[in-house]
PDB file of N, CA and C in Angstrom:
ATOM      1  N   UNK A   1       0.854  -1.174   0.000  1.00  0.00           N
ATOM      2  CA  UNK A   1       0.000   0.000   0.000  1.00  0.00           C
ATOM      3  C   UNK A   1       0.898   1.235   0.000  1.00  0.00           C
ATOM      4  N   UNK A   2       0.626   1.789  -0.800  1.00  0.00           N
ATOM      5  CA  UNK A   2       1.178   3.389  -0.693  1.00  0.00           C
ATOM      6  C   UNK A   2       0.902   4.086   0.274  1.00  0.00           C
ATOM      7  N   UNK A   3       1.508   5.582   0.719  1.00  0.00           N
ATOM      8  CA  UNK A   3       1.517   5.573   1.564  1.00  0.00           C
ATOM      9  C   UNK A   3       0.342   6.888   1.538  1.00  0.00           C
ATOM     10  N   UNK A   4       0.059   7.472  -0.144  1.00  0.00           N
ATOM     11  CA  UNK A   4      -0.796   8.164  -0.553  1.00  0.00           C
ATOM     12  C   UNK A   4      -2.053   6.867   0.240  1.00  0.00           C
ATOM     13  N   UNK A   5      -2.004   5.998  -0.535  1.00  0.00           N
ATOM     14  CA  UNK A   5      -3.406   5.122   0.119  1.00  0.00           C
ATOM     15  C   UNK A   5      -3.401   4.824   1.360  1.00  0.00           C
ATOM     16  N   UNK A   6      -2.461   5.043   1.898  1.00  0.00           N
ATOM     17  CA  UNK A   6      -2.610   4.797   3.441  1.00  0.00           C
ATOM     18  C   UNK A   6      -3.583   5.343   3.793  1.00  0.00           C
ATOM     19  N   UNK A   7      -2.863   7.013   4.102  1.00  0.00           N
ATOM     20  CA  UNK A   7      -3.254   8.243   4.236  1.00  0.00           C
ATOM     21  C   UNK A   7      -4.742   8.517   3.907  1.00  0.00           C
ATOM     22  N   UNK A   8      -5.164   7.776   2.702  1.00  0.00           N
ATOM     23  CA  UNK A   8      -6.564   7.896   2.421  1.00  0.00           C
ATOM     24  C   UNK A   8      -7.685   7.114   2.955  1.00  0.00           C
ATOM     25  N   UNK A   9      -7.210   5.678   3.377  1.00  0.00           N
ATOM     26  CA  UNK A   9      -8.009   4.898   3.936  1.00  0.00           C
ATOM     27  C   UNK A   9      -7.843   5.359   5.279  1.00  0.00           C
ATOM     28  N   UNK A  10      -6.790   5.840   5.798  1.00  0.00           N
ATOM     29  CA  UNK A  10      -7.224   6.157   7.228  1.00  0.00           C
ATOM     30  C   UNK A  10      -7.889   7.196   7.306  1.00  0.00           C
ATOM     31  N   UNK A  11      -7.929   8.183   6.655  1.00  0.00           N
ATOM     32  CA  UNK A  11      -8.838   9.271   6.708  1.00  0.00           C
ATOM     33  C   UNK A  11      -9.981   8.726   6.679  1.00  0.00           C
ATOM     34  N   UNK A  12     -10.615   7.842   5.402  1.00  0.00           N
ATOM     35  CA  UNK A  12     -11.651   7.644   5.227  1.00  0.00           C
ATOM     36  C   UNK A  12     -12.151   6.437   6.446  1.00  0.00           C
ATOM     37  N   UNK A  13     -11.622   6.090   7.161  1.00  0.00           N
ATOM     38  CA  UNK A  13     -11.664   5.447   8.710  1.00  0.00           C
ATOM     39  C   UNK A  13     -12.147   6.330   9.682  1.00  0.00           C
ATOM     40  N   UNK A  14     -11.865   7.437   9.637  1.00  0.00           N
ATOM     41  CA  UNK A  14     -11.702   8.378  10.391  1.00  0.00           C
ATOM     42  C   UNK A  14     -13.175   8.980   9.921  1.00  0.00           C
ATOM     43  N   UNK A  15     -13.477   9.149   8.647  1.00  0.00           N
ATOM     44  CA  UNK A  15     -14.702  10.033   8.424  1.00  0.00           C
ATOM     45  C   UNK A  15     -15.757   9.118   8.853  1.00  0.00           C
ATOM     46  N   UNK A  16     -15.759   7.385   8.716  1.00  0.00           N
ATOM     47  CA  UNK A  16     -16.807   6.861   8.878  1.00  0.00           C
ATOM     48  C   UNK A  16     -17.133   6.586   9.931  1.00  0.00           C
ATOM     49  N   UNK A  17     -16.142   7.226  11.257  1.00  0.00           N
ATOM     50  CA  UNK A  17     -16.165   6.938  12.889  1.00  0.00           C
ATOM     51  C   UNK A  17     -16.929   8.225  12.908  1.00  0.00           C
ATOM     52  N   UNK A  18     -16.636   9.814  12.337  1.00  0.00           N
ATOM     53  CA  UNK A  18     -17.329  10.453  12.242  1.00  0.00           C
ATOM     54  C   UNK A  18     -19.233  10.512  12.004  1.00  0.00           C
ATOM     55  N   UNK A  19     -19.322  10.100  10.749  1.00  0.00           N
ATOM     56  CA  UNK A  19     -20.505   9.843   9.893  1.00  0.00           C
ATOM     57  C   UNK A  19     -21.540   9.047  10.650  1.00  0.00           C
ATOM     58  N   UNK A  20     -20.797   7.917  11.576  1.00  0.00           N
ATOM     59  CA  UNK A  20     -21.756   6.742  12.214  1.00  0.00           C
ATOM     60  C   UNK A  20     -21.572   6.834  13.638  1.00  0.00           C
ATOM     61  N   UNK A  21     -21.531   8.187  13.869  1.00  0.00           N
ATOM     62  CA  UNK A  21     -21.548   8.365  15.303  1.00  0.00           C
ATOM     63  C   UNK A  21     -22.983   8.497  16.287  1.00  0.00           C
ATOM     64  N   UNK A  22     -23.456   7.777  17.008  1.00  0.00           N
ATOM     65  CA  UNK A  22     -24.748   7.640  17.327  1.00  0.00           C
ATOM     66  C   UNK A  22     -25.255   8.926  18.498  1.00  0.00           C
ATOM     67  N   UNK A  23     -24.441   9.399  19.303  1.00  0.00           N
ATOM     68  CA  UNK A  23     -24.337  10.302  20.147  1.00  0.00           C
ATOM     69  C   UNK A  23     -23.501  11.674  19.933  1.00  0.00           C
ATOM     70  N   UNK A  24     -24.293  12.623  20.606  1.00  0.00           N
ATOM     71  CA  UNK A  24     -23.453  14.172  20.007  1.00  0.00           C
ATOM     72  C   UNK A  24     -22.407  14.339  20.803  1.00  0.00           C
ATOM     73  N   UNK A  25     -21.878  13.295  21.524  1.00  0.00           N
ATOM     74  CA  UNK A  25     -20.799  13.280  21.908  1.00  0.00           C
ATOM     75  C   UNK A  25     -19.731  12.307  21.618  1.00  0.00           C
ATOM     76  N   UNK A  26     -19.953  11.306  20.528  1.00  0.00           N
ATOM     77  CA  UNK A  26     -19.187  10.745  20.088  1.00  0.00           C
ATOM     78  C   UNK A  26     -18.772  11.365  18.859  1.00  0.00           C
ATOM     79  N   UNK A  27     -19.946  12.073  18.041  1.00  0.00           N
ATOM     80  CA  UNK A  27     -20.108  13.127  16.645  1.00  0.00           C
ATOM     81  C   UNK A  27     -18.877  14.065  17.292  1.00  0.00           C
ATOM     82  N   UNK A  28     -18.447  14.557  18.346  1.00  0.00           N
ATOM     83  CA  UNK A  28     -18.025  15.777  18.705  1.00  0.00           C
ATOM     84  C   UNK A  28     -16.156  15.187  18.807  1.00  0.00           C
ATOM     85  N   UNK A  29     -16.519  14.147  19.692  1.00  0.00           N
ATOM     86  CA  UNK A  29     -15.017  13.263  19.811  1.00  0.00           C
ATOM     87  C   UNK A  29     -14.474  12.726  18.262  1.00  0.00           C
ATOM     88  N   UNK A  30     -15.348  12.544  17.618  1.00  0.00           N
ATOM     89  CA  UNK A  30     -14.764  11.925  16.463  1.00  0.00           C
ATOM     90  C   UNK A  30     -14.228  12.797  15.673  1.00  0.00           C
ATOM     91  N   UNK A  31     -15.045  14.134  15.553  1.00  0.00           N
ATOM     92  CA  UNK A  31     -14.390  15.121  14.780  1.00  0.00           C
ATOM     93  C   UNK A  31     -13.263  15.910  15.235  1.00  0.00           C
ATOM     94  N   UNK A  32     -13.246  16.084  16.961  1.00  0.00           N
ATOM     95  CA  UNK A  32     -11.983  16.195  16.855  1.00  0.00           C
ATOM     96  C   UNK A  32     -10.786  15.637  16.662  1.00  0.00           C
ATOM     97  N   UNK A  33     -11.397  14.343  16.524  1.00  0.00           N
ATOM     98  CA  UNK A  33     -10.029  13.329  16.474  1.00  0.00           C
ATOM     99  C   UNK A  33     -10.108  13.773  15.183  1.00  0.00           C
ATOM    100  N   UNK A  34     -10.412  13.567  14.094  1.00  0.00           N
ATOM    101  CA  UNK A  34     -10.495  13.631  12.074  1.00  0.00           C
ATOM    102  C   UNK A  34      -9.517  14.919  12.171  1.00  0.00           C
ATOM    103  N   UNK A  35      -9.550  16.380  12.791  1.00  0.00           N
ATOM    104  CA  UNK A  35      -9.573  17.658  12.874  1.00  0.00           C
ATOM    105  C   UNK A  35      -7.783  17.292  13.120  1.00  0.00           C
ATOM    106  N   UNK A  36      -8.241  16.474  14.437  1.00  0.00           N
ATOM    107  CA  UNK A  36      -6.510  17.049  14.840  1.00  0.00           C
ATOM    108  C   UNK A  36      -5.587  16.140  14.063  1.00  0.00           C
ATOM    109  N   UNK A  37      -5.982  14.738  13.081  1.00  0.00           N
ATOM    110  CA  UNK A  37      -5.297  14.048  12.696  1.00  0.00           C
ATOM    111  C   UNK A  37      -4.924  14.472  11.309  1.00  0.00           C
ATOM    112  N   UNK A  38      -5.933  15.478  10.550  1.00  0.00           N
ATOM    113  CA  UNK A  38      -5.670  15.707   9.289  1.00  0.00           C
ATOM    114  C   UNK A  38      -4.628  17.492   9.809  1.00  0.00           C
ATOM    115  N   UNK A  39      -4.667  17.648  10.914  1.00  0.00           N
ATOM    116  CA  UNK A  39      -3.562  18.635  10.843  1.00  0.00           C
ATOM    117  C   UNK A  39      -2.268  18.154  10.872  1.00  0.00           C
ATOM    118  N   UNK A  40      -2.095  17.237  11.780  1.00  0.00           N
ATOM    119  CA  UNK A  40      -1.027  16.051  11.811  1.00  0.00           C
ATOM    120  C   UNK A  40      -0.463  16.026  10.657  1.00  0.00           C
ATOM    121  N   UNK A  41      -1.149  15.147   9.847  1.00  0.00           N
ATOM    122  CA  UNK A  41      -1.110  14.637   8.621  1.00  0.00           C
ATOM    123  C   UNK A  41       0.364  16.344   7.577  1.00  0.00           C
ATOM    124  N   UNK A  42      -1.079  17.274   7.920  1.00  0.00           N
ATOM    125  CA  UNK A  42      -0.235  18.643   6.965  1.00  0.00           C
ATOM    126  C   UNK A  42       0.648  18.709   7.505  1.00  0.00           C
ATOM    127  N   UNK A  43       0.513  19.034   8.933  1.00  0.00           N
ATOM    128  CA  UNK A  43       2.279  19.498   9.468  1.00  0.00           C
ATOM    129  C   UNK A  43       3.436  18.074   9.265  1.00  0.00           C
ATOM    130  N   UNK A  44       2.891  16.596   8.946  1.00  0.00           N
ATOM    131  CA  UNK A  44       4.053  16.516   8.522  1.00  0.00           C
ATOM    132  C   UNK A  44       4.730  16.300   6.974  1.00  0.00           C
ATOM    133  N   UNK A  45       3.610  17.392   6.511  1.00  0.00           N
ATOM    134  CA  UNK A  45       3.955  17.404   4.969  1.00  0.00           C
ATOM    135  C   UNK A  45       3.547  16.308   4.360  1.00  0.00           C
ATOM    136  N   UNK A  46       2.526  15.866   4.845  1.00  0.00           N
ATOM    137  CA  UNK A  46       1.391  15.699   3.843  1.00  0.00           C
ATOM    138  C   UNK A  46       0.495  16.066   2.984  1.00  0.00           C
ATOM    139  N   UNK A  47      -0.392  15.539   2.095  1.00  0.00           N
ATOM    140  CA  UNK A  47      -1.283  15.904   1.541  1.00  0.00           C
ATOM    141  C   UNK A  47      -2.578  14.889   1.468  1.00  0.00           C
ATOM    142  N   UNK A  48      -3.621  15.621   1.761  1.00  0.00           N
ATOM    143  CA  UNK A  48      -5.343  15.156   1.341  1.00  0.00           C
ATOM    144  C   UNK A  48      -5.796  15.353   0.649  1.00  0.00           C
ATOM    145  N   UNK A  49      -6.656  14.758  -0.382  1.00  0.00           N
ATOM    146  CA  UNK A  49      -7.510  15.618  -0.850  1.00  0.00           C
ATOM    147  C   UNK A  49      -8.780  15.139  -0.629  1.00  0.00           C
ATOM    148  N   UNK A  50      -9.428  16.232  -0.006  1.00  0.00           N
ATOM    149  CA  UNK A  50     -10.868  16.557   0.636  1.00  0.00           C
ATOM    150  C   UNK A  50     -11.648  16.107  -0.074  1.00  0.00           C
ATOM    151  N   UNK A  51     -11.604  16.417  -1.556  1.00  0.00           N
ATOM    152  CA  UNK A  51     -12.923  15.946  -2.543  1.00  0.00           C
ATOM    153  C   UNK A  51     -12.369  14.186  -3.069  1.00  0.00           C
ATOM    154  N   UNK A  52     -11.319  13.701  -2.596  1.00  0.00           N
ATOM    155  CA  UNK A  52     -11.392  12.613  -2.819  1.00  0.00           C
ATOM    156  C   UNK A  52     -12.149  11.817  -2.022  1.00  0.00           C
ATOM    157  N   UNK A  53     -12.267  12.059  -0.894  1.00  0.00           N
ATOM    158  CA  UNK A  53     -13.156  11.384   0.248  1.00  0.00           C
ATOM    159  C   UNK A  53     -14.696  11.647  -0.117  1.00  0.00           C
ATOM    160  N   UNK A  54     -15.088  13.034  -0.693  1.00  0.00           N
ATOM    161  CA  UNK A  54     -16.409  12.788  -1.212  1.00  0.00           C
ATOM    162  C   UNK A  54     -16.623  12.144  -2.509  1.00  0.00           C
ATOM    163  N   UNK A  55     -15.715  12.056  -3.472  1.00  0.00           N
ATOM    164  CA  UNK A  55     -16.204  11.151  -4.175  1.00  0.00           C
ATOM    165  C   UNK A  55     -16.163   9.488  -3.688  1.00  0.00           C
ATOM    166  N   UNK A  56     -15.597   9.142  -2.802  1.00  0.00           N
ATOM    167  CA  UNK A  56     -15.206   7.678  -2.447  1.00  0.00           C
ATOM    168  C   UNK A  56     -16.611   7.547  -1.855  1.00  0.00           C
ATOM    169  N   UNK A  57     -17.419   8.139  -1.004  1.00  0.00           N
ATOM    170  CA  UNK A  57     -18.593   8.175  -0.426  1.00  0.00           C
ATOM    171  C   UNK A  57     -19.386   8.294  -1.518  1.00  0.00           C
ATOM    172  N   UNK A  58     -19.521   9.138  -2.740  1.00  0.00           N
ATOM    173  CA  UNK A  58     -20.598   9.234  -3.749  1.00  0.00           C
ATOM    174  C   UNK A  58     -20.350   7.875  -4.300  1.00  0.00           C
ATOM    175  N   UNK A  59     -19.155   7.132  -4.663  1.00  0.00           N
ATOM    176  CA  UNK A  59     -19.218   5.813  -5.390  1.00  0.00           C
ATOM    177  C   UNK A  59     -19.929   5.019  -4.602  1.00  0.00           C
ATOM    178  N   UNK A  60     -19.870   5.205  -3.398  1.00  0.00           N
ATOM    179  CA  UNK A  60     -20.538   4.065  -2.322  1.00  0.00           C
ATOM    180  C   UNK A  60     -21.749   4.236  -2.584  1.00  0.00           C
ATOM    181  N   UNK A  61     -22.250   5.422  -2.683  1.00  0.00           N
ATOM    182  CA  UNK A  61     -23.900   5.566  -2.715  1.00  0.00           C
ATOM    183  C   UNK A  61     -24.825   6.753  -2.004  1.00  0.00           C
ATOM    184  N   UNK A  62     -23.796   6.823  -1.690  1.00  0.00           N
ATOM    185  CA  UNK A  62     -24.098   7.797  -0.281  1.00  0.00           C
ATOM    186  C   UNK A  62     -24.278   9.292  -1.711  1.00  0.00           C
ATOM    187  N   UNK A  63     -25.871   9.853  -1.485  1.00  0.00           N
ATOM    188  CA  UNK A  63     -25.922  11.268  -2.095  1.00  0.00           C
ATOM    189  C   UNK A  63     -25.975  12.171  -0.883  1.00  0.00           C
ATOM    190  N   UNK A  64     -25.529  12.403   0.183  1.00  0.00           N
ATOM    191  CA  UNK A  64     -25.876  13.421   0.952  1.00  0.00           C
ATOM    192  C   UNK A  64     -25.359  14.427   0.928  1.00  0.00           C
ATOM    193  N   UNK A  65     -25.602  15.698   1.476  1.00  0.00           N
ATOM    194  CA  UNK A  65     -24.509  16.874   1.274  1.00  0.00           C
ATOM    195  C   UNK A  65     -23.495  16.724   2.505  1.00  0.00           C
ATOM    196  N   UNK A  66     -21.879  16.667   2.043  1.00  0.00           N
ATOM    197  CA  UNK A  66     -21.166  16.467   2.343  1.00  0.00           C
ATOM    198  C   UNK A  66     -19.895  17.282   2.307  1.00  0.00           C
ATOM    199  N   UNK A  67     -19.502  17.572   3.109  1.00  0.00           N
ATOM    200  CA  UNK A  67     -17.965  18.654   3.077  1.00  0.00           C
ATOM    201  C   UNK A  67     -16.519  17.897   3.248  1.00  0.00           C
ATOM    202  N   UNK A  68     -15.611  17.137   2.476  1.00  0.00           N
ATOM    203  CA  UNK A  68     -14.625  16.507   2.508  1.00  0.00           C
ATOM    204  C   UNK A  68     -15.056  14.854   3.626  1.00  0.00           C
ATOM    205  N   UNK A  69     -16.594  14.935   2.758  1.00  0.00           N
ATOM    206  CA  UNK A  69     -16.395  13.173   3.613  1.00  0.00           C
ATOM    207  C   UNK A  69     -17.411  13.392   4.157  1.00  0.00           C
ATOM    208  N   UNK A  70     -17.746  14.337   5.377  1.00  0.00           N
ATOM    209  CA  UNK A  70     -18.734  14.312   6.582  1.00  0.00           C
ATOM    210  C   UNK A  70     -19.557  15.081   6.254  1.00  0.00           C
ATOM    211  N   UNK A  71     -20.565  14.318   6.733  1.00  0.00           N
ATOM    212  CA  UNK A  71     -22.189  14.651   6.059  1.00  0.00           C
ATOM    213  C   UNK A  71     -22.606  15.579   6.994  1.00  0.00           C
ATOM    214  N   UNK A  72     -22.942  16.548   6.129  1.00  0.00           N
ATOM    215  CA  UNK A  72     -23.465  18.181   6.822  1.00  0.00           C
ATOM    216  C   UNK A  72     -24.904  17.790   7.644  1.00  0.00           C
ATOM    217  N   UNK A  73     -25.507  16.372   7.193  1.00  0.00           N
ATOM    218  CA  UNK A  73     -26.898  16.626   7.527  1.00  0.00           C
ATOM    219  C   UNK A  73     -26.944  15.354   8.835  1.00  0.00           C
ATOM    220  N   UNK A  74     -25.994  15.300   9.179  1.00  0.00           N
ATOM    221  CA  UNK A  74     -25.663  14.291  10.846  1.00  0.00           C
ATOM    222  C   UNK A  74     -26.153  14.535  11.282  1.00  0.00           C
ATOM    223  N   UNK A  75     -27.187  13.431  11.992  1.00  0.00           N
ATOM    224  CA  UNK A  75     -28.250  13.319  13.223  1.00  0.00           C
ATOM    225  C   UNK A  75     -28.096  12.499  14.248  1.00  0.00           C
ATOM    226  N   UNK A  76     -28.400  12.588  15.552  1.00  0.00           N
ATOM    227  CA  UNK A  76     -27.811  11.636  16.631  1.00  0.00           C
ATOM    228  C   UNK A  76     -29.020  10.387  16.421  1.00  0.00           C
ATOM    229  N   UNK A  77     -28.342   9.230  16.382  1.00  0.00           N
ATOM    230  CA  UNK A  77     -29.583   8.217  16.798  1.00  0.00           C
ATOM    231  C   UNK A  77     -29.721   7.816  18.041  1.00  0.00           C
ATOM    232  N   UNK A  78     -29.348   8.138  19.493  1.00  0.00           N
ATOM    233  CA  UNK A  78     -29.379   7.889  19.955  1.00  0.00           C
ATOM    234  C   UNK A  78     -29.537   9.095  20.807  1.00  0.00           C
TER     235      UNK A  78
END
């Protein structure tokens, strides 16, 4: 695995701990974890790209409105 694909599947790990978070306090923990890991990521001279994660979610199926992965329209189920 590259390390470009690393980088992408863990993100996209990261968005779906986000996305399937059942409580507004796991929604809140998860994003800061995504937040502080994709700064990580830049400061150590990395790169993301944001709209790759929404298209990886549009291939899946998923039409929702979405900002680099995480769905703007998140609701707690619990």
């Amino acid at each position: 695995m590259t390390t470009k694909t690393a980088l992408h599947h863990t993100h996209m790990v990261m968005i779906f701990n986000v996305n399937n978070a059942a409580t507004e306090l796991e929604h809140h923990e998860a994003i800061l974890q995504l937040e502080g890991w994709r700064r990580g990521v830049r400061d150590a001279g990395g790169h993301l790209d944001p709209s790759a994660a929404d298209m990886d979610l549009l291939e899946r199926g998923h039409g929702r409105p979405m900002c680099a992965g995480v769905f703007l329209d998140w609701k707690p189920t619990k």
